[in-house]
C-alpha atoms as a PDB file:
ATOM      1  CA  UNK A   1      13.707 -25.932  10.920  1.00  0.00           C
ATOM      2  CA  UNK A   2       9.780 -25.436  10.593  1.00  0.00           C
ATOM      3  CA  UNK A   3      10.094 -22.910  13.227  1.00  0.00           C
ATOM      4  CA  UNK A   4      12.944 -20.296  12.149  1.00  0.00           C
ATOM      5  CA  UNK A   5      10.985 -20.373   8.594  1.00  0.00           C
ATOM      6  CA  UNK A   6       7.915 -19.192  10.474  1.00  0.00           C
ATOM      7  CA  UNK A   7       9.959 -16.618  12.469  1.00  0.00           C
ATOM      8  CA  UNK A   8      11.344 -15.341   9.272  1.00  0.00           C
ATOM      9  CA  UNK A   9       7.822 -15.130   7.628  1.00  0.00           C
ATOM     10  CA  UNK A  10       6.452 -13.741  10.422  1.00  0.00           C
ATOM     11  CA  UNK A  11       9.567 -10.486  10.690  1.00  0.00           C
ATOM     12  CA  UNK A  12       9.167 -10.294   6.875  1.00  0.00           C
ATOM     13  CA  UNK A  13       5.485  -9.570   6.842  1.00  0.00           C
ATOM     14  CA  UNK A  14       5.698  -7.312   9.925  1.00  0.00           C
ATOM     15  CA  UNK A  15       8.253  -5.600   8.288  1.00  0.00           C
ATOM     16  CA  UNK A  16       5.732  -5.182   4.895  1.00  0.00           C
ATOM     17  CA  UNK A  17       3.078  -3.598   7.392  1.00  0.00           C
ATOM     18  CA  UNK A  18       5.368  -1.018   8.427  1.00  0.00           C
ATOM     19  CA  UNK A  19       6.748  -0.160   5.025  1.00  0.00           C
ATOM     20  CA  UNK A  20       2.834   0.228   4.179  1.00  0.00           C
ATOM     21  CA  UNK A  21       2.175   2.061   7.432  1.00  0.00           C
ATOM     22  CA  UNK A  22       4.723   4.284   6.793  1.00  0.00           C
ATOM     23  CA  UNK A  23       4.394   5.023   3.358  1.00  0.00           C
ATOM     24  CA  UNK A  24       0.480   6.096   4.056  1.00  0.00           C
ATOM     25  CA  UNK A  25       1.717   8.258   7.130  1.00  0.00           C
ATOM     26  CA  UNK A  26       3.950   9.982   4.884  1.00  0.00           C
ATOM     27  CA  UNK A  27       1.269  10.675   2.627  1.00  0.00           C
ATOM     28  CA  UNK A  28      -1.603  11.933   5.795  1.00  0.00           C
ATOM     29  CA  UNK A  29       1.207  14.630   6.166  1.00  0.00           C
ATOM     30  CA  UNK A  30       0.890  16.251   2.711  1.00  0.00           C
ATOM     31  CA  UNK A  31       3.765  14.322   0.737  1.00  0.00           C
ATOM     32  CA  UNK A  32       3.240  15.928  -2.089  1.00  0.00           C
ATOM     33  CA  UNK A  33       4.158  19.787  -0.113  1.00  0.00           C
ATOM     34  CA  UNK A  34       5.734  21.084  -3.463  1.00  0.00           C
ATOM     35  CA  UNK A  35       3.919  24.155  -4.084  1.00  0.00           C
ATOM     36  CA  UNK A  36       4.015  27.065  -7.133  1.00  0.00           C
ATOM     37  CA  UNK A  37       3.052  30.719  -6.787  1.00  0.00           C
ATOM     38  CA  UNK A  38       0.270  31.303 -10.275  1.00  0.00           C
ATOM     39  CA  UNK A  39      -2.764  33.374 -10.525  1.00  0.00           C
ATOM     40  CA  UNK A  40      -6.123  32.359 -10.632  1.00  0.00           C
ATOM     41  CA  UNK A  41      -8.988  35.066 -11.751  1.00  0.00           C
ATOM     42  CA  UNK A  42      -5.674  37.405 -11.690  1.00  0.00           C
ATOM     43  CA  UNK A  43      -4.962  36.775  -8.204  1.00  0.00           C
ATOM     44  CA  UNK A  44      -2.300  35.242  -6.314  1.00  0.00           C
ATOM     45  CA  UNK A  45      -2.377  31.524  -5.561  1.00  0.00           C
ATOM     46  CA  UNK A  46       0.068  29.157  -4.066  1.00  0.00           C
ATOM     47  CA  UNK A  47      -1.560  25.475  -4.839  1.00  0.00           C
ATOM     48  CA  UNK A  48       0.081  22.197  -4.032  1.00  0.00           C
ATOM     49  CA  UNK A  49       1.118  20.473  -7.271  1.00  0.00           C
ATOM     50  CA  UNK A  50       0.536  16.790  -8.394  1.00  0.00           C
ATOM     51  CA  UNK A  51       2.877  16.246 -11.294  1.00  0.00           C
ATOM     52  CA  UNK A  52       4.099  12.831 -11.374  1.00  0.00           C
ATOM     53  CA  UNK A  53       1.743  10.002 -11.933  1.00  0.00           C
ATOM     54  CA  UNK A  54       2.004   8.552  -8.212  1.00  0.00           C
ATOM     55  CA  UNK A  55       1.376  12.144  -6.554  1.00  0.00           C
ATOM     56  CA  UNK A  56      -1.546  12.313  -9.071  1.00  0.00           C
ATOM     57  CA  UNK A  57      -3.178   9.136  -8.388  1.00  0.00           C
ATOM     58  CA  UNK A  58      -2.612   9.881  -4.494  1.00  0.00           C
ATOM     59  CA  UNK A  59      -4.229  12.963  -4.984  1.00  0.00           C
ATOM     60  CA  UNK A  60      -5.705  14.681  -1.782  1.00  0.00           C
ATOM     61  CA  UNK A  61      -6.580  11.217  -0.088  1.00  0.00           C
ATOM     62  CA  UNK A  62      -6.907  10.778   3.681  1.00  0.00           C
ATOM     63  CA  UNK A  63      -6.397  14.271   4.131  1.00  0.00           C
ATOM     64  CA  UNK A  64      -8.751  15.464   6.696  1.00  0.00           C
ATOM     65  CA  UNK A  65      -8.554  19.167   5.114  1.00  0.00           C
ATOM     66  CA  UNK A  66      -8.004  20.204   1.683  1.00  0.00           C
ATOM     67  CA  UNK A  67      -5.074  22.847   1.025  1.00  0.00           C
ATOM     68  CA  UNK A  68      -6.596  26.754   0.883  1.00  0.00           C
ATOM     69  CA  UNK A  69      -5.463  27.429  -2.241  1.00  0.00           C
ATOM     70  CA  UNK A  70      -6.127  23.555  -3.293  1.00  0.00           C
ATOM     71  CA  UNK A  71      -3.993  21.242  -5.449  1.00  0.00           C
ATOM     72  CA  UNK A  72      -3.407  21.674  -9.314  1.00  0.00           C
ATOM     73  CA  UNK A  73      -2.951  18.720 -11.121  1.00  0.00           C
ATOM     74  CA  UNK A  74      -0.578  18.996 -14.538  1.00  0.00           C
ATOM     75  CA  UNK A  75      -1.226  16.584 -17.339  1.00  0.00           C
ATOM     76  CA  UNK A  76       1.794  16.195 -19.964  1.00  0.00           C
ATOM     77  CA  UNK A  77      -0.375  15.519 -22.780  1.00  0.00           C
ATOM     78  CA  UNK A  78      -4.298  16.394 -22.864  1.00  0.00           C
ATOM     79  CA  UNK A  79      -6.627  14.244 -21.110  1.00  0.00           C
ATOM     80  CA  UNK A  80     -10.017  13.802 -20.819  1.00  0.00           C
ATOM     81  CA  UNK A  81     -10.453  10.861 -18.025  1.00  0.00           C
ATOM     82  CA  UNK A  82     -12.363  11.508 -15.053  1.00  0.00           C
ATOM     83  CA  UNK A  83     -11.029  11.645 -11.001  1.00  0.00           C
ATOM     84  CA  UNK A  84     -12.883   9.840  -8.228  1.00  0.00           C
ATOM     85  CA  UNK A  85     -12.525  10.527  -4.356  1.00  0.00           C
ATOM     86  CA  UNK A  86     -12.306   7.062  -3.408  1.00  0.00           C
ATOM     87  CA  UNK A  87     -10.751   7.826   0.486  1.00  0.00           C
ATOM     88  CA  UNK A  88     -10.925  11.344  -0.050  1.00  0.00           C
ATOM     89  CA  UNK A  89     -12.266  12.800   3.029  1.00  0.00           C
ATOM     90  CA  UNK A  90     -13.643  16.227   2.236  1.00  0.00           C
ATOM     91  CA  UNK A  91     -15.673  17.521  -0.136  1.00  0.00           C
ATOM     92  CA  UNK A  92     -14.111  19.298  -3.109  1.00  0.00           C
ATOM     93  CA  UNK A  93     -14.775  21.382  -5.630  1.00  0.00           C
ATOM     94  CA  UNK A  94     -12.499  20.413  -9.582  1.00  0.00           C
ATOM     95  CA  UNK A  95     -12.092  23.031 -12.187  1.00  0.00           C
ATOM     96  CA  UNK A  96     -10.523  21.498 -15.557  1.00  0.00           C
ATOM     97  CA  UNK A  97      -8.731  24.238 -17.462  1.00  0.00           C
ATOM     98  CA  UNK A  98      -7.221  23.731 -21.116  1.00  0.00           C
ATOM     99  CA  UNK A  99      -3.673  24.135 -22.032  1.00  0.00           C
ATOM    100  CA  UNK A 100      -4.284  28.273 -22.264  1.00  0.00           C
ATOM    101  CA  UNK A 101      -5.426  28.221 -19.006  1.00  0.00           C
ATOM    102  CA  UNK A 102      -9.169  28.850 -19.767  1.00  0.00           C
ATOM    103  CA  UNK A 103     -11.887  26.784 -17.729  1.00  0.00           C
ATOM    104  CA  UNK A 104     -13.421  23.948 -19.220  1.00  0.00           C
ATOM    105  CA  UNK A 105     -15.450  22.885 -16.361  1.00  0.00           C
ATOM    106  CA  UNK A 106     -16.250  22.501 -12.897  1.00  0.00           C
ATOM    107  CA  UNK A 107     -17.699  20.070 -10.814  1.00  0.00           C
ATOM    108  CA  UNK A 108     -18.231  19.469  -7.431  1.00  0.00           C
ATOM    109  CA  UNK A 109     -17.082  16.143  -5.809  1.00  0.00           C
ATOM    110  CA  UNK A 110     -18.009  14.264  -2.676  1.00  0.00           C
ATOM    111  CA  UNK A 111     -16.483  11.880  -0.018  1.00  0.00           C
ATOM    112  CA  UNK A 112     -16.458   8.334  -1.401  1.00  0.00           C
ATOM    113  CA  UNK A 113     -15.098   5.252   0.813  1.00  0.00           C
ATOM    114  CA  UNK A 114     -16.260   2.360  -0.469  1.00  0.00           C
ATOM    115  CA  UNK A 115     -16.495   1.088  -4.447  1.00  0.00           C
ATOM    116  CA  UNK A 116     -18.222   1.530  -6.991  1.00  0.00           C
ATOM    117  CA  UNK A 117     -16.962   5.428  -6.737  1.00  0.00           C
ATOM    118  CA  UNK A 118     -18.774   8.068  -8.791  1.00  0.00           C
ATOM    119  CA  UNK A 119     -16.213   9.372 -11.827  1.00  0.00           C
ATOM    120  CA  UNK A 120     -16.165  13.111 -12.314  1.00  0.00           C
ATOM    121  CA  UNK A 121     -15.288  13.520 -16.093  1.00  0.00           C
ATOM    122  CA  UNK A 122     -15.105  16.972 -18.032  1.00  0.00           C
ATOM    123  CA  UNK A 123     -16.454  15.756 -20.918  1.00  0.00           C
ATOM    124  CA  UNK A 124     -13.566  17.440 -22.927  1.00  0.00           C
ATOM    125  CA  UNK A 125     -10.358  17.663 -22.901  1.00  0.00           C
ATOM    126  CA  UNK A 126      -7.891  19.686 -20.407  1.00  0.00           C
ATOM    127  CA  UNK A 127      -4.794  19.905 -19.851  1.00  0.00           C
ATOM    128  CA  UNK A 128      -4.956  20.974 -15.411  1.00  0.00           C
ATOM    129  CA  UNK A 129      -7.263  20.211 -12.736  1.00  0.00           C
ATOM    130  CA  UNK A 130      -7.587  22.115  -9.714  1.00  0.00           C
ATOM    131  CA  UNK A 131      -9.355  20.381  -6.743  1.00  0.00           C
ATOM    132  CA  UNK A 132      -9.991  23.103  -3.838  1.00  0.00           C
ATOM    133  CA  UNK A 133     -12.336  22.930  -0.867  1.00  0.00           C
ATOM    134  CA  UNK A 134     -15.685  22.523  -1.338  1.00  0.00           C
ATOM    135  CA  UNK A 135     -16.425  25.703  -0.028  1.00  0.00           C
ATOM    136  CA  UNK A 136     -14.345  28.138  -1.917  1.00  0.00           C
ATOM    137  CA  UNK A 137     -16.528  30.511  -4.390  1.00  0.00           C
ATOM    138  CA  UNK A 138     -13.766  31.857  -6.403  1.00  0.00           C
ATOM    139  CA  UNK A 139     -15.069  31.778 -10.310  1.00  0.00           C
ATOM    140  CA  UNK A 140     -11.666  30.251 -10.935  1.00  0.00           C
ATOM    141  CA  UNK A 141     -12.455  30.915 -14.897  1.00  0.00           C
ATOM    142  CA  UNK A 142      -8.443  31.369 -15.681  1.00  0.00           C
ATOM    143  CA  UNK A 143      -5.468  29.842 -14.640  1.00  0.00           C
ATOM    144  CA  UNK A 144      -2.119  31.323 -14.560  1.00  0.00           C
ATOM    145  CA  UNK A 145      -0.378  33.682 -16.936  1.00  0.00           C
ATOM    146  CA  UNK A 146       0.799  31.949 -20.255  1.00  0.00           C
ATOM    147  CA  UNK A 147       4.668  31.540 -19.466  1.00  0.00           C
ATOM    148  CA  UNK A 148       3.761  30.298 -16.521  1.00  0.00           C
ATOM    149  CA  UNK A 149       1.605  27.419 -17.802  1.00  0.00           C
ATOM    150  CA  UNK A 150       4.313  26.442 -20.229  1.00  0.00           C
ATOM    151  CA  UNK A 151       7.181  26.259 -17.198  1.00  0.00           C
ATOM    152  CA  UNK A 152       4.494  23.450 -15.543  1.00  0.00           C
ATOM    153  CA  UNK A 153       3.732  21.601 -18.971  1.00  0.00           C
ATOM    154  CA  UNK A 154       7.788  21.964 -19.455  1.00  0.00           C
ATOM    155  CA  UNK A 155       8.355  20.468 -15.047  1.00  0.00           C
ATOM    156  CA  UNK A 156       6.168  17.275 -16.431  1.00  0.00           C
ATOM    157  CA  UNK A 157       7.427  16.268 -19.556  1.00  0.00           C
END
């Protein structure tokens, strides 16, 4: 009897490893692929978006290239807590833009893979965050038209 409970043990927890290994292959490939045609600085952008509160927290982690036109992040109510790039791979640049779509801030982020992580806070309140690649040098000073702002606040609530 000993035995068939350690068999079972042992096909449970394999099976747990490749539930995990799964789930973070799924997310190396860009789960969160849902994109949105807005304008930043008045031109056309197609950024990934991070609405719910799982694509969010996964952010752009173990990605071994940020998206060209980056991902926006859309907050339901106003925030003001910080992002980290704990197992983010590439450098980034965030913008934090208020519910109008005017910039807040911007900050640029680096690598982190092991704790304690460096937060990157505002300081004051937004409502988006766009991360994009480090090396983009777009002002990014305002985001979107105003109907279009209110149709992402409206996808998250």
């Amino acid at each position: 009897m000993p035995y068939r409970v350690a068999v079972r043990a042992r096909a449970l927890a394999l099976l747990g490893v490749l539930a995990t290994v799964a789930a973070l292959a799924a997310g190396a490939r860009g789960a969160t692929s849902r994109t949105t045609e807005l304008r930043l600085d008045g031109a056309v952008f197609r950024p990934e978006l991070a609405l719910t509160s799982a694509q969010q927290q996964r952010g752009l982690m173990y990605r071994k290239r940020a998206p060209l036109d980056g991902m926006l992040f859309v907050f339901a109510w106003p925030s003001s807590g910080g992002f980290w790039m704990k197992n983010t791979l590439v450098p980034l640049r965030i913008v934090f833009f208020d519910t109008a779509g005017k910039r807040v801030r911007g900050l640029s982020m680096t690598p982190c893979t092991q704790d304690p992580c460096r937060i990157y806070s505002p300081g004051k309140q937004y409502r988006f965050a766009l991360e994009l690649p480090a090396t983009d040098r777009r002002p990014a000073l305002r985001l979107g038209s105003p109907a279009d702002l209110r149709r992402l606040l409206a996808s998250v609530r």
